[in-house]
Every structure is written in C-alpha cells, then in structure tokens.
PDB file of N, CA and C in Angstrom:
ATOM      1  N   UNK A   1      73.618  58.209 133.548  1.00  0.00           N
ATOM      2  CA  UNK A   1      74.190  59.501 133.869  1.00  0.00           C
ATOM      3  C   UNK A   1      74.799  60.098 132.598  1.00  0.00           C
ATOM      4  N   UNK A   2      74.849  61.446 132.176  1.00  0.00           N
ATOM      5  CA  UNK A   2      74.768  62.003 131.229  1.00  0.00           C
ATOM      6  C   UNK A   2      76.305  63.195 131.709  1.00  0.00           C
ATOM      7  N   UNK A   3      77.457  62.405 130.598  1.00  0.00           N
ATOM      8  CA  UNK A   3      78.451  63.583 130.721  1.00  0.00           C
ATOM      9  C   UNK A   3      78.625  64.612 130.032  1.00  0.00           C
ATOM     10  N   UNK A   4      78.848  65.546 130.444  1.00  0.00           N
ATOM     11  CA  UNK A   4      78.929  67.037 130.420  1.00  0.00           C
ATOM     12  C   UNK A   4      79.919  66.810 129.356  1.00  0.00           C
ATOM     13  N   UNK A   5      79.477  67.790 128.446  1.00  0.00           N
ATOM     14  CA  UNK A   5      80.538  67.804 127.526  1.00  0.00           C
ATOM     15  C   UNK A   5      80.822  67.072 125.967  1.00  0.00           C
ATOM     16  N   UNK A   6      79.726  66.587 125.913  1.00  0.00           N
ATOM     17  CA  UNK A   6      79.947  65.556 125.053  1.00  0.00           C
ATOM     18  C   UNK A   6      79.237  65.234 123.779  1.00  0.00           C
ATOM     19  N   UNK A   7      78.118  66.454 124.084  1.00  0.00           N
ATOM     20  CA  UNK A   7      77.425  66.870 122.996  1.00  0.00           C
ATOM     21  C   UNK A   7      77.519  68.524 123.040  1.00  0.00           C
ATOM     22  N   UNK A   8      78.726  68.575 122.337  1.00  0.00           N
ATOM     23  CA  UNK A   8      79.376  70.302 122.140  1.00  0.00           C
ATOM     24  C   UNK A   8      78.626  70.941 120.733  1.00  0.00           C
ATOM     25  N   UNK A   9      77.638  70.485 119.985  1.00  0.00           N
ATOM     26  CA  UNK A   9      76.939  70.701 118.850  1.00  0.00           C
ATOM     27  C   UNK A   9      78.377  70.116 117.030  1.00  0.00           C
ATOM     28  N   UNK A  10      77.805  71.203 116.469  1.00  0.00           N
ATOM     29  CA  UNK A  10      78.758  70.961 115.166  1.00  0.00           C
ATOM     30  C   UNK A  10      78.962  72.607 114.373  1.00  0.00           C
ATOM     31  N   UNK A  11      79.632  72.296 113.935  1.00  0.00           N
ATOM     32  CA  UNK A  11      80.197  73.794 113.246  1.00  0.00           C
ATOM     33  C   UNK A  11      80.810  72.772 111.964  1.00  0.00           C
ATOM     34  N   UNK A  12      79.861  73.961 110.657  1.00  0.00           N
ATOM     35  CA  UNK A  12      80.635  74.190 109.569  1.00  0.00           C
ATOM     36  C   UNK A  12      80.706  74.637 108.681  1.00  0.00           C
ATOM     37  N   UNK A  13      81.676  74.508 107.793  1.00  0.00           N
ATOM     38  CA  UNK A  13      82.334  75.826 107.292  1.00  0.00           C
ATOM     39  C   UNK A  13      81.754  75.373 105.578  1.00  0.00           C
ATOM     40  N   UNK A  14      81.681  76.548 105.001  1.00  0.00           N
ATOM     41  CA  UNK A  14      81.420  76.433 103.663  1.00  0.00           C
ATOM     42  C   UNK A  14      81.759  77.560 102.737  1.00  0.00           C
ATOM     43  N   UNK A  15      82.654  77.064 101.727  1.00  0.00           N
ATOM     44  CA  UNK A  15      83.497  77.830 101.082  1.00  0.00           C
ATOM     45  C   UNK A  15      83.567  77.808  99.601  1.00  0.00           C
ATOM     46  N   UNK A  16      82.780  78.881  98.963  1.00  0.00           N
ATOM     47  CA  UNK A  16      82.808  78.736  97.020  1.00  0.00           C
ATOM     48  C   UNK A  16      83.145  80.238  96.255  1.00  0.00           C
ATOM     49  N   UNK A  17      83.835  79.747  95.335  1.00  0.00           N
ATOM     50  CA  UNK A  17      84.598  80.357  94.716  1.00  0.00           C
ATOM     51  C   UNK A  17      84.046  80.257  93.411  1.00  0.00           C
ATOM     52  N   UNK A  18      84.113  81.596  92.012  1.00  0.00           N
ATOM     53  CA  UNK A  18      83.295  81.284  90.878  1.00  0.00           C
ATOM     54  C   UNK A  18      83.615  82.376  90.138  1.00  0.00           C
ATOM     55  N   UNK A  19      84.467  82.318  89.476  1.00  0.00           N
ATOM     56  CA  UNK A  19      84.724  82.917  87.631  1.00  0.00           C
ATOM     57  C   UNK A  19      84.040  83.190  86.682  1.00  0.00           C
ATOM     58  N   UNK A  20      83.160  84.674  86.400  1.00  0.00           N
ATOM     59  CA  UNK A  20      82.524  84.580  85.975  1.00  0.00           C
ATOM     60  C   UNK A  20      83.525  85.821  84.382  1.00  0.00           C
ATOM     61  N   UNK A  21      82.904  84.976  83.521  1.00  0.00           N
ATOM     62  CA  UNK A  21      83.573  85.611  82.137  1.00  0.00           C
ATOM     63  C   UNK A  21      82.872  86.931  81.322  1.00  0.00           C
ATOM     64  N   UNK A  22      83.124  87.802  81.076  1.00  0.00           N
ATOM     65  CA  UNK A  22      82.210  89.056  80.872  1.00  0.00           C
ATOM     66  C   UNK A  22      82.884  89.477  79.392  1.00  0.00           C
ATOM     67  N   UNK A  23      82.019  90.410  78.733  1.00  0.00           N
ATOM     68  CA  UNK A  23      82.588  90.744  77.890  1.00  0.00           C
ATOM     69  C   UNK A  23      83.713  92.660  77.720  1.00  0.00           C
ATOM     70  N   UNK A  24      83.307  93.151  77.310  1.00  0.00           N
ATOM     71  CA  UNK A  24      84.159  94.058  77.340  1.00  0.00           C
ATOM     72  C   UNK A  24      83.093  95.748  77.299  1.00  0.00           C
ATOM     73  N   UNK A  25      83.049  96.456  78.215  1.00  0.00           N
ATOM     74  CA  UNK A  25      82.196  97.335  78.710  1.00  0.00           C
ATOM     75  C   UNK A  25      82.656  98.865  78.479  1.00  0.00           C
ATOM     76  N   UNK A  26      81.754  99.914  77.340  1.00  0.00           N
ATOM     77  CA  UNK A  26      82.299 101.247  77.532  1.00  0.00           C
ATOM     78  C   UNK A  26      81.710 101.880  78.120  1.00  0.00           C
ATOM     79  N   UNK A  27      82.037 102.860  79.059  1.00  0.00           N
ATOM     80  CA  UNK A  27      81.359 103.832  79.916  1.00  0.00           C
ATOM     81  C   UNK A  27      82.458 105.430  80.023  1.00  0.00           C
ATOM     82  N   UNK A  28      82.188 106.096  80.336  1.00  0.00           N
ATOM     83  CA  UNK A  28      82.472 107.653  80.795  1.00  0.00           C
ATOM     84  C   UNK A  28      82.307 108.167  82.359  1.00  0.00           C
ATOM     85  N   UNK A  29      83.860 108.199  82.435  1.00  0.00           N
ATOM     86  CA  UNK A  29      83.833 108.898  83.856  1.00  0.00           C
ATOM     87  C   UNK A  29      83.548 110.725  83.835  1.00  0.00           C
ATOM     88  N   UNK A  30      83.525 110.865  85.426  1.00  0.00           N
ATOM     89  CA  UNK A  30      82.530 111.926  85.643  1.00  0.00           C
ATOM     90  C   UNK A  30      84.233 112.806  85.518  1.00  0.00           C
ATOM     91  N   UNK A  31      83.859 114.141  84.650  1.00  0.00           N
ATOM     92  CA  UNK A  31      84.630 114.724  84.026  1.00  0.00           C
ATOM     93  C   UNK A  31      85.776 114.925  82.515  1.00  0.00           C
ATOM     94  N   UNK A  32      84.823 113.816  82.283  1.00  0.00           N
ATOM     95  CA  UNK A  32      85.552 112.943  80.481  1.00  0.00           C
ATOM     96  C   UNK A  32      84.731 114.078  79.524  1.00  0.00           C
ATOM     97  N   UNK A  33      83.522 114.565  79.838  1.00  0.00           N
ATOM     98  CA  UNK A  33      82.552 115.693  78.416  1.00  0.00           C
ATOM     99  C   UNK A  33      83.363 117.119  78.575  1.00  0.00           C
ATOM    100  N   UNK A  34      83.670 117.258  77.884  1.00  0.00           N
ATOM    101  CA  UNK A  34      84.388 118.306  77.392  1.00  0.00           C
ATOM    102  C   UNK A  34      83.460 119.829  76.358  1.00  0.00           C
ATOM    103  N   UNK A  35      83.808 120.721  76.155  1.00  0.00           N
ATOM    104  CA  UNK A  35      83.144 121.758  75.686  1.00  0.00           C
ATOM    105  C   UNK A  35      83.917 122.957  75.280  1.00  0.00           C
ATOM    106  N   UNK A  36      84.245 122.730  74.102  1.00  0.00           N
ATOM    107  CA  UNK A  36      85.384 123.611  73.898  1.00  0.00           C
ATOM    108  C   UNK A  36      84.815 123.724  72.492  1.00  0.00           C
ATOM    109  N   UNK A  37      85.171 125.542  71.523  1.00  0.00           N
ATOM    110  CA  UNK A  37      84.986 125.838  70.397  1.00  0.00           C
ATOM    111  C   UNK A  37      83.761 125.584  69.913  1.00  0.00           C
ATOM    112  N   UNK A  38      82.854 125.858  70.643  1.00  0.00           N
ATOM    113  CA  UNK A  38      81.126 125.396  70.401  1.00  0.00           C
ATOM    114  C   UNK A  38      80.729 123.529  70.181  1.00  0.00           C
ATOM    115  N   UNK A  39      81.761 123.399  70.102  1.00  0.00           N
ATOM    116  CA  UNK A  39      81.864 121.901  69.696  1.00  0.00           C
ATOM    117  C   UNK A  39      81.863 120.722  71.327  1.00  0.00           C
ATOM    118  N   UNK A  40      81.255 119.522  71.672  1.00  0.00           N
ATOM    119  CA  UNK A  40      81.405 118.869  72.513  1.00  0.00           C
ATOM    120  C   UNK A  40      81.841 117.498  72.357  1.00  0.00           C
ATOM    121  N   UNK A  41      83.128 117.306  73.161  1.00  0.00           N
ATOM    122  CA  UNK A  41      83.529 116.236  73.196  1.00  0.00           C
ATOM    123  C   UNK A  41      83.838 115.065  74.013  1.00  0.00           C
ATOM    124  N   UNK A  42      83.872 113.649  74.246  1.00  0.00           N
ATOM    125  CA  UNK A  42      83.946 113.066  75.407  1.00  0.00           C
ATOM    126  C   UNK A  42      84.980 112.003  75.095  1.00  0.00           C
ATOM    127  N   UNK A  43      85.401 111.414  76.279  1.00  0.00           N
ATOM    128  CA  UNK A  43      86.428 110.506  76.006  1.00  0.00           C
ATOM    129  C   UNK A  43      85.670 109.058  76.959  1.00  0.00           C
ATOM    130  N   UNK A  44      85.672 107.879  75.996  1.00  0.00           N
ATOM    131  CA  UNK A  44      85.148 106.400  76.556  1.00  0.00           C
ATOM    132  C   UNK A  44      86.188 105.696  77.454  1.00  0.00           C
ATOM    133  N   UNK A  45      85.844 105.240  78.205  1.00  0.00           N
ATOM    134  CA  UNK A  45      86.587 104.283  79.085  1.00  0.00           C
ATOM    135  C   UNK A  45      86.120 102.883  78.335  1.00  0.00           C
ATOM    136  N   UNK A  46      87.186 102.088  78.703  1.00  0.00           N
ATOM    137  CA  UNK A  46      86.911 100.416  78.397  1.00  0.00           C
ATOM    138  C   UNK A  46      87.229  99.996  78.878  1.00  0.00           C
ATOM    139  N   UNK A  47      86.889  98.655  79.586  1.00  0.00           N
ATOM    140  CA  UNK A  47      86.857  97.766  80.778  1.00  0.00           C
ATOM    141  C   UNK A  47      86.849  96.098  80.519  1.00  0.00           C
ATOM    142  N   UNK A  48      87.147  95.275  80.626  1.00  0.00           N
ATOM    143  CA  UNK A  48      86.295  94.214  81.105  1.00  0.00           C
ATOM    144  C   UNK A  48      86.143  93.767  81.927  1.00  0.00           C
ATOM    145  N   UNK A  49      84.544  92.872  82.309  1.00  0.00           N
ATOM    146  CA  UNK A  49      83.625  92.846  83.111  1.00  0.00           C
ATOM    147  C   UNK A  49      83.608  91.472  83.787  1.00  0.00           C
ATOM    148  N   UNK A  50      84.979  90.905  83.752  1.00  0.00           N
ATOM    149  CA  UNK A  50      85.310  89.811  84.600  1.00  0.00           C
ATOM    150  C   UNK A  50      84.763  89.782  85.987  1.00  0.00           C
ATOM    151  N   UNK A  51      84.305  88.447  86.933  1.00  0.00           N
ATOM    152  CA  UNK A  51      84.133  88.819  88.254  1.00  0.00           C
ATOM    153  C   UNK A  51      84.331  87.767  88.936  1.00  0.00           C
ATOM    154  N   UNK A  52      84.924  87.706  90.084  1.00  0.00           N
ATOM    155  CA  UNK A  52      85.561  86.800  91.014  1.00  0.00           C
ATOM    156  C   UNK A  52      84.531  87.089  92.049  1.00  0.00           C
ATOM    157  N   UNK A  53      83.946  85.952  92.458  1.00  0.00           N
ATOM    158  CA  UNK A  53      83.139  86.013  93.503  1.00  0.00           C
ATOM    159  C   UNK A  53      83.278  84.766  94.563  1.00  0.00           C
ATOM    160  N   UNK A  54      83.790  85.043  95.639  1.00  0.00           N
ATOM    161  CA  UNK A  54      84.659  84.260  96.998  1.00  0.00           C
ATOM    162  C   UNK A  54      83.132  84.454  97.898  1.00  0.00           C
ATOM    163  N   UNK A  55      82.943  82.581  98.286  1.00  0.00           N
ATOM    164  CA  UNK A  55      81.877  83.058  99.326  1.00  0.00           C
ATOM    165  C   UNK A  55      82.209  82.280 100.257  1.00  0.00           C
ATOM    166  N   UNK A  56      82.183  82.480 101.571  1.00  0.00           N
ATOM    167  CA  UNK A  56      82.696  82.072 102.700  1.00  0.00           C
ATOM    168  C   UNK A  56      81.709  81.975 104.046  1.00  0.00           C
ATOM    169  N   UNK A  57      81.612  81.116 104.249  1.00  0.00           N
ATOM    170  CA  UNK A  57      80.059  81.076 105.291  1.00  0.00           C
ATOM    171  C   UNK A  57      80.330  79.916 106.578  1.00  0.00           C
ATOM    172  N   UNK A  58      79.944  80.707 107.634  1.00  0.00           N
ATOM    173  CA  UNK A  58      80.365  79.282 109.104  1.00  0.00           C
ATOM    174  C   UNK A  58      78.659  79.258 109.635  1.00  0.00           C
ATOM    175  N   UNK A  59      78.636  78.171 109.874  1.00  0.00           N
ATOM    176  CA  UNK A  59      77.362  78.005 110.771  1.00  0.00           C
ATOM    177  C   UNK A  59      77.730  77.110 111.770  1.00  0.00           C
ATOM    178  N   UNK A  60      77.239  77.084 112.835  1.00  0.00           N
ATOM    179  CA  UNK A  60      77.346  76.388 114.180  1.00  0.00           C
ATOM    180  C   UNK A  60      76.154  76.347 115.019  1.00  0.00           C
ATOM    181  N   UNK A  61      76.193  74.995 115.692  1.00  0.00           N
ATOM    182  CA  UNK A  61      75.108  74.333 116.372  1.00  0.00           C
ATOM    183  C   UNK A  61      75.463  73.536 117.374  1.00  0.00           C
ATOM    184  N   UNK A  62      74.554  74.856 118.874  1.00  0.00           N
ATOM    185  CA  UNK A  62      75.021  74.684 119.962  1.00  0.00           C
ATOM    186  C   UNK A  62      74.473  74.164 120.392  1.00  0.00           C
ATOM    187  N   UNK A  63      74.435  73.155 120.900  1.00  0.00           N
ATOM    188  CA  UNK A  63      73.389  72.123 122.312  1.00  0.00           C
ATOM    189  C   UNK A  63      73.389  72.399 123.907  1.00  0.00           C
ATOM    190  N   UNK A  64      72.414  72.776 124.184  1.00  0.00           N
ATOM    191  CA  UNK A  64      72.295  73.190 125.703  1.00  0.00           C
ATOM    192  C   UNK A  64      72.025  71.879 126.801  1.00  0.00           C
TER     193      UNK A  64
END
C-alpha cells in the first residue's frame, strides 16, 4: 500500500552572483551638441562599465 504524501517531488533553488570589471566608457547624452557662433560644440560623459550580475533561479518537481 502506497502512502499519500510521500513522494511530494523536489524543489531547488539556484543562486549566482558575478563581478564583472570594465574599463572606463565615453559617450554623449541626448542634448550635450551645442551650436553656437557658427562653431559646434559637445560635452563627453564618462562612465565606468562595471557590472553586477545576480542570478536567481527555482525549479521544482512535482509527482502525481
């Protein structure tokens, strides 16, 4: 005889985390070009391109 209950499956969890090192990035936001005295000018943004990437994942396995 077979009790109820007792094969509820499995669940699990999986969790990674990862630092990634970048170097240093120039770009121009929208309204930085300028146009003044026939002359055109723009202003650079600088950044770095560090990135944290969190991954988080459940799986589960149900038995009928």
């Amino acid at each position: 005889m077979e009790n109820v209950g007792d094969d509820v499956g499995s669940l699990y969890l999986d969790f990674k985390a990862r630092y990634l090192f970048g170097s240093e990035a120039e770009y121009m936001k929208e309204g930085f070009v300028k146009l003044g005295n026939g002359r055109v000018t723009y202003d650079v943004s600088k950044s770095k391109t560090n990135l944290l990437q969190i991954h988080l994942g459940i799986y589960f396995n149900v038995i009928f």
